[in-house]
Protein backbone atom coordinates (compact mmCIF):
# COMPACT_ATOMS: atom_id res chain seq x y z
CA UNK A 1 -1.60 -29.04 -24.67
CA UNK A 2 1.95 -29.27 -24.20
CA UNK A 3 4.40 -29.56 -27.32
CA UNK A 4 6.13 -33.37 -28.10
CA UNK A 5 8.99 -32.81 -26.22
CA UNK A 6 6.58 -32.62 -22.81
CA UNK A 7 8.28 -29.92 -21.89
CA UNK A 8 5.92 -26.56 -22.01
CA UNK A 9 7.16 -23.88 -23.37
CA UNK A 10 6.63 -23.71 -26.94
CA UNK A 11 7.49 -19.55 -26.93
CA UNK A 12 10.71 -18.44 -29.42
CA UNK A 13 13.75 -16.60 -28.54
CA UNK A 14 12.27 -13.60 -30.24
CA UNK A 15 9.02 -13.58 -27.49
CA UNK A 16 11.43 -14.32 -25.25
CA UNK A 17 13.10 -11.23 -25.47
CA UNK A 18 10.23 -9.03 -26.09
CA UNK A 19 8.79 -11.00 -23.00
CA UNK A 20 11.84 -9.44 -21.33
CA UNK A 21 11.63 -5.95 -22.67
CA UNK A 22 8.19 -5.31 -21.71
CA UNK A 23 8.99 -6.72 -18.49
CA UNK A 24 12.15 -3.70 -17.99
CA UNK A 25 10.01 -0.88 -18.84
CA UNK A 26 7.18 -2.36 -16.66
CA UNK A 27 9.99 -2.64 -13.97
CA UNK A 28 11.11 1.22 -14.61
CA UNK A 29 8.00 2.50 -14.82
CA UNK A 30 7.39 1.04 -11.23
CA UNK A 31 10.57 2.40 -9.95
CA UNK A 32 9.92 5.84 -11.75
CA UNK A 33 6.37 5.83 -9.81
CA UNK A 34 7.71 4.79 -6.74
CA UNK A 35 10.29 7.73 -6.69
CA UNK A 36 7.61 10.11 -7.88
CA UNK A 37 5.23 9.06 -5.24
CA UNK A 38 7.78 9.13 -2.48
CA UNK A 39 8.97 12.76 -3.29
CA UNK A 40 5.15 13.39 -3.95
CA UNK A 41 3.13 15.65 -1.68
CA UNK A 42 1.18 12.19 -0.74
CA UNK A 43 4.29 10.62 0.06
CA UNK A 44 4.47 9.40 3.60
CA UNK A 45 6.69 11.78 5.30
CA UNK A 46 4.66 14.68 3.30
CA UNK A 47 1.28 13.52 4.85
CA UNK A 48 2.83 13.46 8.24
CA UNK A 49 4.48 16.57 8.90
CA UNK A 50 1.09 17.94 8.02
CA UNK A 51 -1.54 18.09 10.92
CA UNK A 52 -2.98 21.29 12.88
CA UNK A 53 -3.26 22.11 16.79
CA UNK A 54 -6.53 21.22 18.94
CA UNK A 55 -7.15 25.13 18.63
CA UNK A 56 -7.33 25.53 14.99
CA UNK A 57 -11.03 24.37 14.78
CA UNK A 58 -12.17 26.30 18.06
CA UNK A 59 -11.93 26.17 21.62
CA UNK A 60 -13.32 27.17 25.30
CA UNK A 61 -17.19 27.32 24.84
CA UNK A 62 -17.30 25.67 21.23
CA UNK A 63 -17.13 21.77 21.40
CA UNK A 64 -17.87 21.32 18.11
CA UNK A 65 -14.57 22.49 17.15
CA UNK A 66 -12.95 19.99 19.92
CA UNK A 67 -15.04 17.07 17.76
CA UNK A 68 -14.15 18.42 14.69
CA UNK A 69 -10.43 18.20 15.54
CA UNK A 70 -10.56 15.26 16.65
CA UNK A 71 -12.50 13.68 13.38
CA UNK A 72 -9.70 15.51 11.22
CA UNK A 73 -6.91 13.66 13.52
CA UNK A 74 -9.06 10.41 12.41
CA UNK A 75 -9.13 11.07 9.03
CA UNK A 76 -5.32 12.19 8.79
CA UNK A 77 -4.12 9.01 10.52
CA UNK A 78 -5.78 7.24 8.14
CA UNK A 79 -4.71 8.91 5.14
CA UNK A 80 -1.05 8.67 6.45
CA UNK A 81 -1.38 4.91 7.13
CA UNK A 82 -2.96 4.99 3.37
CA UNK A 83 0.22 6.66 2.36
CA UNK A 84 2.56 4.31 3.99
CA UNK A 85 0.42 1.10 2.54
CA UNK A 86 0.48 2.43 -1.13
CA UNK A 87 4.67 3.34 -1.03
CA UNK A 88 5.12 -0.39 0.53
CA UNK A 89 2.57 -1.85 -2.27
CA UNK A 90 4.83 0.08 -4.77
CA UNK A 91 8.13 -1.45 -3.14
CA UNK A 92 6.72 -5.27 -2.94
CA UNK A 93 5.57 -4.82 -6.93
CA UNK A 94 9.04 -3.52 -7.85
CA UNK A 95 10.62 -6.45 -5.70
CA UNK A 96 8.04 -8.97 -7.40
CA UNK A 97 8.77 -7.54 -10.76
CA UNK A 98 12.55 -8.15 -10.38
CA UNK A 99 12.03 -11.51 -9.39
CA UNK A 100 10.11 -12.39 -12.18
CA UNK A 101 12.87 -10.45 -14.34
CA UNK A 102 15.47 -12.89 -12.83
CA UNK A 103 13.27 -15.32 -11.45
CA UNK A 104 12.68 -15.74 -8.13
CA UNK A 105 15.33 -18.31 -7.56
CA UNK A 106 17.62 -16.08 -7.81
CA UNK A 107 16.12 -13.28 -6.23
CA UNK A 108 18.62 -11.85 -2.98
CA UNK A 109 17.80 -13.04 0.44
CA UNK A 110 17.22 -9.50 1.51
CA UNK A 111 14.67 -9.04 -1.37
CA UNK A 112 12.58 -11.81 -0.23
CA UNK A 113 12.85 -11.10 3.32
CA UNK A 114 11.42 -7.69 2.49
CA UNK A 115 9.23 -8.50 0.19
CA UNK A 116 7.16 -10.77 2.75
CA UNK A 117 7.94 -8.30 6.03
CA UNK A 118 5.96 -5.94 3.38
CA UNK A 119 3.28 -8.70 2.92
CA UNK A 120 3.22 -9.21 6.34
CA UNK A 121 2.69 -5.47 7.41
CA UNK A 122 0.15 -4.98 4.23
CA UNK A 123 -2.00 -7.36 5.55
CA UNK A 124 -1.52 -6.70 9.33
CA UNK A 125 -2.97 -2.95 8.72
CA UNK A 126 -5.46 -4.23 6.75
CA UNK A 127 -6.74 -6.55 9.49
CA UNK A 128 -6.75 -3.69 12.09
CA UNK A 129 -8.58 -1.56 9.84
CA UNK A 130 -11.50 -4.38 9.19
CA UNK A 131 -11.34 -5.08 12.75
CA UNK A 132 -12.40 -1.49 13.47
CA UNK A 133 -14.86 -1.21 11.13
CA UNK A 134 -16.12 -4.39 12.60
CA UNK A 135 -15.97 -2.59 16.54
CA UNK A 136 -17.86 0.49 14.55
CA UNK A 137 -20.45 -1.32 12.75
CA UNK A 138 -21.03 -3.37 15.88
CA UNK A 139 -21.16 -0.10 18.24
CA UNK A 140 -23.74 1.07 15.40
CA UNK A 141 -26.07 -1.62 15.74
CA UNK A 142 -26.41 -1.71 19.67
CA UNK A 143 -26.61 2.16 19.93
CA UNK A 144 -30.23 3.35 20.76
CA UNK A 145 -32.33 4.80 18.11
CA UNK A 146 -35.13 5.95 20.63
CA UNK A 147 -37.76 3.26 20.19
């Protein structure tokens, strides 16, 4: 129900400004956990300076070790794109948060442009990674089981 004057609202100054204050820490906690994460071991540039030769699993006569290099390239691509996707989740929440800090009127040009090339990239991954789940689950179901 909205107050007499019509206009919403209805919150005092005093809310206001605890609104506020738990709206700063929330936005320097994100910041703090964006550094942290960045500098972490499970930052992006850590996860991809890590990865091992063709060799390290096997080679010549021992395949398996040729498969199971190439399933650990799989699985470290993915957990470097999974890297990338959290730090840019992290950046478009501290962008959002400062917008809602100074609304997003007046939010920089530069802030929104990032903050949707972020959206835009989020959900671009996203859409490869369903699609090739879709090409495996779809390889899956024609393969033959011996029947």
């Amino acid at each position: 129900m909205l107050p007499a004057d019509g206009r919403g609202g209805g919150g005092s100054a005093a809310d206001m400004r605890r609104g506020v204050m738990a709206l700063s820490t929330f936005k320097k906690r994100i910041d703090d956990l964006l550094t942290a994460f960045e500098a972490s071991a499970g930052g992006e540039s850590s996860v991809g300076r890590c990865s091992l030769p063709p060799t390290a699993f096997g080679s010549g006569a021992f395949p398996e070790g040729t498969m199971l290099h190439r399933e650990y390239e799989r699985v470290h691509e993915r957990i470097t794109a999974l890297s990338k996707t959290l730090g840019l989740q992290l950046e478009a929440m501290q962008i959002a948060v400062h917008g809602v800090d100074v609304a997003f009127d007046n939010l920089e040009e530069e802030q929104r442009r990032r903050f949707h090339e972020i959206r835009t990239t989020v959900n671009e991954e996203r859409e490869k990674v369903l699609e090739s789940h879709l090409k495996r689950d779809n390889r899956a179901d024609h393969t033959d089981a011996g029947y």
